[in-house]
PDB file of N, CA and C in Angstrom:
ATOM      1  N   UNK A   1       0.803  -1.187   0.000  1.00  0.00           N
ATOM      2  CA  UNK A   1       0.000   0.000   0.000  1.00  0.00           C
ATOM      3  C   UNK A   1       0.856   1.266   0.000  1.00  0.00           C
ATOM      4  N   UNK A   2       1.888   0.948   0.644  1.00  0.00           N
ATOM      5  CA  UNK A   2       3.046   2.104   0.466  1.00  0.00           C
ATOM      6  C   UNK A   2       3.733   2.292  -0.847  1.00  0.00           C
ATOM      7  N   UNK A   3       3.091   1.820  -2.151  1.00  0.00           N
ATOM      8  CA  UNK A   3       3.837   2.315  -3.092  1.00  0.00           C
ATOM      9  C   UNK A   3       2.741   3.249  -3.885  1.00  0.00           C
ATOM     10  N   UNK A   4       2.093   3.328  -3.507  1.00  0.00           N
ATOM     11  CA  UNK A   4       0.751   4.286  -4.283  1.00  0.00           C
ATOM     12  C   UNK A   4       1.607   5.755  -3.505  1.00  0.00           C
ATOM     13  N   UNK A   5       1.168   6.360  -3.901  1.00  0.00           N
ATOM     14  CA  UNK A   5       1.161   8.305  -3.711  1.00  0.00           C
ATOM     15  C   UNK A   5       0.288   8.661  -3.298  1.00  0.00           C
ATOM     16  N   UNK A   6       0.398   9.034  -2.302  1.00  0.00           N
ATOM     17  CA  UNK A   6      -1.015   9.632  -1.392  1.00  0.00           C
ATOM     18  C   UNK A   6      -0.869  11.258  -1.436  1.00  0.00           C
ATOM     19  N   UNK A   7      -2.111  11.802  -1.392  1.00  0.00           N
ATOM     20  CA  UNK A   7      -2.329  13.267  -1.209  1.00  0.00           C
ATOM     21  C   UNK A   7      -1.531  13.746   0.231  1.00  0.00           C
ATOM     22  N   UNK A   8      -0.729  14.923   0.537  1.00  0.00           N
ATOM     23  CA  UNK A   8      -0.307  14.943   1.519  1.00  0.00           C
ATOM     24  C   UNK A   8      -1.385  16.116   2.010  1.00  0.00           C
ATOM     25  N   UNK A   9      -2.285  15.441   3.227  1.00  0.00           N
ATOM     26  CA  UNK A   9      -3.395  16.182   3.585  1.00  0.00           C
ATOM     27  C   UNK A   9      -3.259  17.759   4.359  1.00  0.00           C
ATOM     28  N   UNK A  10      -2.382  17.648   4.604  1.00  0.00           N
ATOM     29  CA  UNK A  10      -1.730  18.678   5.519  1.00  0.00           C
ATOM     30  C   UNK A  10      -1.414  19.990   4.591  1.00  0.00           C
ATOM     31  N   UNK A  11      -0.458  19.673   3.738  1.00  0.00           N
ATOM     32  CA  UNK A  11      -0.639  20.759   2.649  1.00  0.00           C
ATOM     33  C   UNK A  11      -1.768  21.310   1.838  1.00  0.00           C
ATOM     34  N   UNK A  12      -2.539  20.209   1.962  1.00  0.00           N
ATOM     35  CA  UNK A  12      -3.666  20.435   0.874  1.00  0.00           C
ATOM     36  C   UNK A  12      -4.245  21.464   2.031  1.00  0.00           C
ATOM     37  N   UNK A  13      -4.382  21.376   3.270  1.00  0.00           N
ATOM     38  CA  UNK A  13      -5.413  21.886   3.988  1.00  0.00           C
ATOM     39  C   UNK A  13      -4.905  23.255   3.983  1.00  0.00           C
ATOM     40  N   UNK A  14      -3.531  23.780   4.266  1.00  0.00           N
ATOM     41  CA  UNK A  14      -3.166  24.933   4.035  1.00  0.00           C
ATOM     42  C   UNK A  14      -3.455  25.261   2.837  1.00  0.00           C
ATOM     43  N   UNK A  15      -3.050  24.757   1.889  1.00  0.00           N
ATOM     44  CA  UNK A  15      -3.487  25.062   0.773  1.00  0.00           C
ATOM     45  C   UNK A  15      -5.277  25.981   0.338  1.00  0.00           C
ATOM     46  N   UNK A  16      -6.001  25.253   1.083  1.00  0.00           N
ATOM     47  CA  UNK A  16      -7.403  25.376   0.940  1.00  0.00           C
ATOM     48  C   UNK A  16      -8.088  26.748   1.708  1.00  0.00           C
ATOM     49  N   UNK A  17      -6.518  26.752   2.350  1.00  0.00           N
ATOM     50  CA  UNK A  17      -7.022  27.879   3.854  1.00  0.00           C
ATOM     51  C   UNK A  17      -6.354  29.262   3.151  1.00  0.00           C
ATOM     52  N   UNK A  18      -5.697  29.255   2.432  1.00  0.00           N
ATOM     53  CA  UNK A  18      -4.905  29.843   1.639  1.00  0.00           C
ATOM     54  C   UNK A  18      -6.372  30.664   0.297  1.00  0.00           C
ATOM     55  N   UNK A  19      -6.638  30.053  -0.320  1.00  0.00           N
ATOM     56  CA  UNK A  19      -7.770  30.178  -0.908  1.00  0.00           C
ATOM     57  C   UNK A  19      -9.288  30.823  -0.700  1.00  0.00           C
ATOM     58  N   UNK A  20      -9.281  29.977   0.662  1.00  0.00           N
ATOM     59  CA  UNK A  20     -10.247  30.889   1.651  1.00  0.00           C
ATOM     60  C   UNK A  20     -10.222  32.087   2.101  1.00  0.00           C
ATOM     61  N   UNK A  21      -8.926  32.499   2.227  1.00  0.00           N
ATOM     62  CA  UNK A  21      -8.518  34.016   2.584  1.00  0.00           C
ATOM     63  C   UNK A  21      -8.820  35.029   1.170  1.00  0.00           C
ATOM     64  N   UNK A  22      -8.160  34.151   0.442  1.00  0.00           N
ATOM     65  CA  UNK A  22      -8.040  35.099  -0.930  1.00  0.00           C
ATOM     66  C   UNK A  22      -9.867  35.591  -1.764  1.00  0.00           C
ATOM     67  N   UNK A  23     -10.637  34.782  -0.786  1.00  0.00           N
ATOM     68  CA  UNK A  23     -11.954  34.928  -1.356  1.00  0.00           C
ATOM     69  C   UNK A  23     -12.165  36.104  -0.815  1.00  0.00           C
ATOM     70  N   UNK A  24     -12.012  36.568   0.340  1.00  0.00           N
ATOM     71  CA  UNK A  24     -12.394  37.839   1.307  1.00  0.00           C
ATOM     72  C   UNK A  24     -11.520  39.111   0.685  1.00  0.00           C
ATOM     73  N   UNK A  25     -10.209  38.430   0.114  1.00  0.00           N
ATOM     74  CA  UNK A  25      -9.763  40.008  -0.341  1.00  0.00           C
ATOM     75  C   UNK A  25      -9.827  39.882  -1.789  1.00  0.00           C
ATOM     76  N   UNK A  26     -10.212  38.786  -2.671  1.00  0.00           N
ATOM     77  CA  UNK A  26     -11.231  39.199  -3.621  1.00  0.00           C
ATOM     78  C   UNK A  26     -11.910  40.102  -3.842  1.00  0.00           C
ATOM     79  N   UNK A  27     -13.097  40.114  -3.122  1.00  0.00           N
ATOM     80  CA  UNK A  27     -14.200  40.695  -2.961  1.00  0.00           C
ATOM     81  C   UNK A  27     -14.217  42.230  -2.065  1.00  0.00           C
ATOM     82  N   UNK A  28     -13.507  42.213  -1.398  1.00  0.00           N
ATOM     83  CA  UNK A  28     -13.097  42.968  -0.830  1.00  0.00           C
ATOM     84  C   UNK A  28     -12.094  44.806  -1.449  1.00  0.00           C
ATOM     85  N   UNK A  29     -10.756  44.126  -2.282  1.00  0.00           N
ATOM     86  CA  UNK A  29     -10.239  44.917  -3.128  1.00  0.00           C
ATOM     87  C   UNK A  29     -11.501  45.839  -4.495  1.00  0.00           C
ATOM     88  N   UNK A  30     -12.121  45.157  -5.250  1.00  0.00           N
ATOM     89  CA  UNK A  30     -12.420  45.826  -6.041  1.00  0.00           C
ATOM     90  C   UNK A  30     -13.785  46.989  -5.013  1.00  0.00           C
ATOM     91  N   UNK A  31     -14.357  46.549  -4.032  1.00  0.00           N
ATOM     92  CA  UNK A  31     -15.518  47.106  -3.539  1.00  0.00           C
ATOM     93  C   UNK A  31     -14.680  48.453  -2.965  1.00  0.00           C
ATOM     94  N   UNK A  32     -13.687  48.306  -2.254  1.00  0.00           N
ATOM     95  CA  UNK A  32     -13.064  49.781  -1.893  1.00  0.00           C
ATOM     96  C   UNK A  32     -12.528  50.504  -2.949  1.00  0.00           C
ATOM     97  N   UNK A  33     -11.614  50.409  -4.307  1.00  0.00           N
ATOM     98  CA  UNK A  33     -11.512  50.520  -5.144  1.00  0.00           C
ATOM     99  C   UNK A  33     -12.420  51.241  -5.901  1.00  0.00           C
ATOM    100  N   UNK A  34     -13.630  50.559  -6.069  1.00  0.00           N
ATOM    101  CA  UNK A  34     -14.857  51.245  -6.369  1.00  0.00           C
ATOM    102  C   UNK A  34     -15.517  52.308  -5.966  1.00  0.00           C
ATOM    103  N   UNK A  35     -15.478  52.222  -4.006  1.00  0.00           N
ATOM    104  CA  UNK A  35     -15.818  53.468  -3.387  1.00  0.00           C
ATOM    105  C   UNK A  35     -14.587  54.499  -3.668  1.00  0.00           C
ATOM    106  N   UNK A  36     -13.822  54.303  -4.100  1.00  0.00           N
ATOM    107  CA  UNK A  36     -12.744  55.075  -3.970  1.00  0.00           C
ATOM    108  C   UNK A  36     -12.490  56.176  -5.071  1.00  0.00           C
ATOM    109  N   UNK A  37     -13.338  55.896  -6.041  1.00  0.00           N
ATOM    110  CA  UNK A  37     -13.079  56.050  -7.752  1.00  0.00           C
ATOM    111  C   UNK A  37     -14.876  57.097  -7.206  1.00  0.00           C
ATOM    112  N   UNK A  38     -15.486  56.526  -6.461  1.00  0.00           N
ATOM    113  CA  UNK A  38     -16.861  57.355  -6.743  1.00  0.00           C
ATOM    114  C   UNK A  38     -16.822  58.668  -5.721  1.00  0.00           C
ATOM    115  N   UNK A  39     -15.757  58.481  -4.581  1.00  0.00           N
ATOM    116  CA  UNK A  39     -15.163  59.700  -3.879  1.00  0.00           C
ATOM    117  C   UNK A  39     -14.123  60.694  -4.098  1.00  0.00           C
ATOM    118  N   UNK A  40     -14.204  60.823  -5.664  1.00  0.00           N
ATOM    119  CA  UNK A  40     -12.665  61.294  -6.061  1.00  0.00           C
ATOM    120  C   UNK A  40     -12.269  62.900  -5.178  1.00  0.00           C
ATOM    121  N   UNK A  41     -13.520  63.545  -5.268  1.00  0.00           N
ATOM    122  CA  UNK A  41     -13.128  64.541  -4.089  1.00  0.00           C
ATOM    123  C   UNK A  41     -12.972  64.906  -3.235  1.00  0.00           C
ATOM    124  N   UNK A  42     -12.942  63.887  -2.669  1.00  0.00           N
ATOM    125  CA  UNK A  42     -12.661  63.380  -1.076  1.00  0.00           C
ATOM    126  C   UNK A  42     -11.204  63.613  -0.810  1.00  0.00           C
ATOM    127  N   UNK A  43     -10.583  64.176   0.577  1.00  0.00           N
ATOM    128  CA  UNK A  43      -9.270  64.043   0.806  1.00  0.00           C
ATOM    129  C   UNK A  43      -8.825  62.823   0.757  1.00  0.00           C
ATOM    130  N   UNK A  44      -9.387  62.097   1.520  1.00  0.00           N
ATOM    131  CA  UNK A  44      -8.530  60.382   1.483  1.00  0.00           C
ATOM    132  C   UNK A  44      -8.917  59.879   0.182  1.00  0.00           C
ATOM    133  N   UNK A  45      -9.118  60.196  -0.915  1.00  0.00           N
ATOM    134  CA  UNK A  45      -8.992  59.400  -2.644  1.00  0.00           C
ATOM    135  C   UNK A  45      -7.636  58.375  -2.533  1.00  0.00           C
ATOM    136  N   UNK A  46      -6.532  58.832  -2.120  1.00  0.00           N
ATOM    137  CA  UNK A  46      -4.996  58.624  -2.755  1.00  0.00           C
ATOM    138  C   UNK A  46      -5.088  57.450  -1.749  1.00  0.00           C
ATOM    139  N   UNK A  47      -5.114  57.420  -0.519  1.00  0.00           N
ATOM    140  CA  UNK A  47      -5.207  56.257   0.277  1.00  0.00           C
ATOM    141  C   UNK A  47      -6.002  55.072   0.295  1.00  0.00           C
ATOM    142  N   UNK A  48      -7.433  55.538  -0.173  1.00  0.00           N
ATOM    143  CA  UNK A  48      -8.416  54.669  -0.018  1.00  0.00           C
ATOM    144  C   UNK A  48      -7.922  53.890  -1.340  1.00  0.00           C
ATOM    145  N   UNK A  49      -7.677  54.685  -2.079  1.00  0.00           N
ATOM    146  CA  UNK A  49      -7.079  53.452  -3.676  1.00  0.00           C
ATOM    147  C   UNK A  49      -6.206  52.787  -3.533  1.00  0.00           C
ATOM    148  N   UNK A  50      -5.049  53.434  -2.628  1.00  0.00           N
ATOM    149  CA  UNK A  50      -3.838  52.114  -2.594  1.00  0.00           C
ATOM    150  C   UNK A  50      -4.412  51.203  -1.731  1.00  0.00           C
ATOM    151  N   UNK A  51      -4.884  51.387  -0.877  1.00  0.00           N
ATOM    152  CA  UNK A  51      -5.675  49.836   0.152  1.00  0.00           C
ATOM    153  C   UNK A  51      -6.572  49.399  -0.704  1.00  0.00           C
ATOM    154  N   UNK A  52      -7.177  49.617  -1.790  1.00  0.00           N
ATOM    155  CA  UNK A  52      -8.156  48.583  -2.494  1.00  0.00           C
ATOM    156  C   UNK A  52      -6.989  48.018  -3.633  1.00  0.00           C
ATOM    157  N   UNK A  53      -5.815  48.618  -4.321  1.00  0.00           N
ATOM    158  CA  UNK A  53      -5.171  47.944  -4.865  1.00  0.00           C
ATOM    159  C   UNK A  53      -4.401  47.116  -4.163  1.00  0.00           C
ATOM    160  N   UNK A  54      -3.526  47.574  -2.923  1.00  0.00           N
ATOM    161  CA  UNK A  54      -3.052  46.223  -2.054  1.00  0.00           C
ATOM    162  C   UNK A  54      -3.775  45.217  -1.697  1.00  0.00           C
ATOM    163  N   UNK A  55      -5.469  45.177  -1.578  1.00  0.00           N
ATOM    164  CA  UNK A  55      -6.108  44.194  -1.396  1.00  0.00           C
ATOM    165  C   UNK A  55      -6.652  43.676  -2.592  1.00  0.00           C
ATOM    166  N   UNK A  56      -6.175  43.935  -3.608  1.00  0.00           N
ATOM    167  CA  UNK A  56      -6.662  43.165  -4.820  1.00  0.00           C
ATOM    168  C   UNK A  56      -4.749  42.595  -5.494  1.00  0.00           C
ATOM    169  N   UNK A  57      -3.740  43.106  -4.953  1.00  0.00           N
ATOM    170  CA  UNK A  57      -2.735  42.073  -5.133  1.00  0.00           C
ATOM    171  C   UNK A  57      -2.545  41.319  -4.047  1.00  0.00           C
ATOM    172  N   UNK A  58      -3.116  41.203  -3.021  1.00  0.00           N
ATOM    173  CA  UNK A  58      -2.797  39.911  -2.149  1.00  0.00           C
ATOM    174  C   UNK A  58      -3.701  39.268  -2.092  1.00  0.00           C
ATOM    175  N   UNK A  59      -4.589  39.351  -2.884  1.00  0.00           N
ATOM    176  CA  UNK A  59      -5.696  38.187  -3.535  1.00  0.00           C
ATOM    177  C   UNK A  59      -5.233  37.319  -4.578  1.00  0.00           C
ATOM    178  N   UNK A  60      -4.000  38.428  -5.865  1.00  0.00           N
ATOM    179  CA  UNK A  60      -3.437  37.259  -6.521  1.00  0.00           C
ATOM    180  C   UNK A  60      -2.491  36.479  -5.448  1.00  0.00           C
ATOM    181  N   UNK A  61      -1.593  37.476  -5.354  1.00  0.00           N
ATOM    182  CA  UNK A  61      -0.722  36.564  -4.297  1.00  0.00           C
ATOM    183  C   UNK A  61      -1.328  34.990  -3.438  1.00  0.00           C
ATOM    184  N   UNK A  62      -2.835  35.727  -2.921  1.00  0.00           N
ATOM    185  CA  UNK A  62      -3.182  34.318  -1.912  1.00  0.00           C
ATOM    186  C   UNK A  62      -3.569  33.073  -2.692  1.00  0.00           C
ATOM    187  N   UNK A  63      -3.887  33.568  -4.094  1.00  0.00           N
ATOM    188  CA  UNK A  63      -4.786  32.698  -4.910  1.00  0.00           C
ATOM    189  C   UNK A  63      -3.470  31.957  -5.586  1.00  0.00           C
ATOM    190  N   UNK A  64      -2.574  32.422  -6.540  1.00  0.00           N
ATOM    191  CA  UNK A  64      -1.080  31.270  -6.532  1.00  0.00           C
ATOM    192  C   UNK A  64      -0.440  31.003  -5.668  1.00  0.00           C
ATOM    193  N   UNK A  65      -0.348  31.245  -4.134  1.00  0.00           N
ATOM    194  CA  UNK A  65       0.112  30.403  -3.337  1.00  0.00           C
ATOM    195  C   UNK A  65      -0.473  29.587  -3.017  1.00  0.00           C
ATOM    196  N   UNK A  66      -2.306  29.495  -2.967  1.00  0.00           N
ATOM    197  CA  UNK A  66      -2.731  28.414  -2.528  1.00  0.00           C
ATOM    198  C   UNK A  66      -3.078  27.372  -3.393  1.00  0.00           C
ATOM    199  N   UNK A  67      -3.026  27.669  -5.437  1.00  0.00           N
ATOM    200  CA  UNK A  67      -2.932  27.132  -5.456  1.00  0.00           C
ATOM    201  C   UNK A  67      -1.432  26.403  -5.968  1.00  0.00           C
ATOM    202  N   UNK A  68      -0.856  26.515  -5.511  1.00  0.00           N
ATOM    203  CA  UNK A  68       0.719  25.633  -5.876  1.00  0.00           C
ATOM    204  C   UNK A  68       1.239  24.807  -4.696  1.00  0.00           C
ATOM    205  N   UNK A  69       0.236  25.155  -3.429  1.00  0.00           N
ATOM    206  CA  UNK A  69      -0.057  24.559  -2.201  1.00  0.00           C
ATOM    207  C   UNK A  69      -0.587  23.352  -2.433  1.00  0.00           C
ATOM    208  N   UNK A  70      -1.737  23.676  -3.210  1.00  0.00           N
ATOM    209  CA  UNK A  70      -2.760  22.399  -3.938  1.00  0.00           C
ATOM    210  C   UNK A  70      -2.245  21.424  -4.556  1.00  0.00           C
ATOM    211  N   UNK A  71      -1.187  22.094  -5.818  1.00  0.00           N
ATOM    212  CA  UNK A  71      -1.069  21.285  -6.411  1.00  0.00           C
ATOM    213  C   UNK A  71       0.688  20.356  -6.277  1.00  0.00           C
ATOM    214  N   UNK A  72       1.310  21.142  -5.216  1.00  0.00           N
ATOM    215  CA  UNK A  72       2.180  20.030  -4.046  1.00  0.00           C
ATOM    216  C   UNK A  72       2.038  18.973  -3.607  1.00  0.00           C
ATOM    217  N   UNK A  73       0.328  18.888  -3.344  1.00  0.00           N
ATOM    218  CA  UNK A  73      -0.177  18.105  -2.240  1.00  0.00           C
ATOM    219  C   UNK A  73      -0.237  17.254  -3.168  1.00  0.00           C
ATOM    220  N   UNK A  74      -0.646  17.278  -4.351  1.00  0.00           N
ATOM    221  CA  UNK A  74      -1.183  15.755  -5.583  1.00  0.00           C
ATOM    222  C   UNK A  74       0.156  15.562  -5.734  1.00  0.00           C
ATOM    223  N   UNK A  75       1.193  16.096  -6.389  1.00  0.00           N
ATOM    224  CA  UNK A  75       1.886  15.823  -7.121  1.00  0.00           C
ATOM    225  C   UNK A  75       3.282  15.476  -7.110  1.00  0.00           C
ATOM    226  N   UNK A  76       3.655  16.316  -5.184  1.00  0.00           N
ATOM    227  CA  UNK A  76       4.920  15.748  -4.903  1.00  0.00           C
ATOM    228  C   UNK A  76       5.384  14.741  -4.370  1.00  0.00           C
ATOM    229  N   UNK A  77       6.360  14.495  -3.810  1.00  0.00           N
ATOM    230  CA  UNK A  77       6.588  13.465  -2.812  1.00  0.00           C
ATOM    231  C   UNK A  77       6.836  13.365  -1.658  1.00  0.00           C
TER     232      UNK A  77
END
């Protein structure tokens, strides 16, 4: 039974948790972004945009780390 390749569950689970995060700053980045673009005359414009763009690159970020997390878990050893 020890010569089959098993999923290593442990990674996968980070992996998954990894993913889960990236859903919140998904959703998250473009909605401030958005308020941010409809407050342009607002003093805080310049700030409120870089926090919706930092939260829309650590959504890619979370989303290829988790999945290369994923695909560790199938594929390495």
């Amino acid at each position: 039974m020890d010569k089959y390749k098993r999923t290593n569950k442990t990674v996968l689970a980070s992996g998954v948790k990894y993913l889960a995060a990236a859903v919140g700053a998904l959703a998250l980045g473009p909605v401030i972004v958005y308020n941010a673009f409809m407050n342009k005359d607002h003093g805080l414009f310049i700030p409120v945009l870089i926090v919706g763009v930092v939260f829309m690159l650590l959504a890619i970020f979370l989303v290829m780390k988790g999945l290369k997390l994923i695909l560790d878990s199938f594929f390495k050893k």
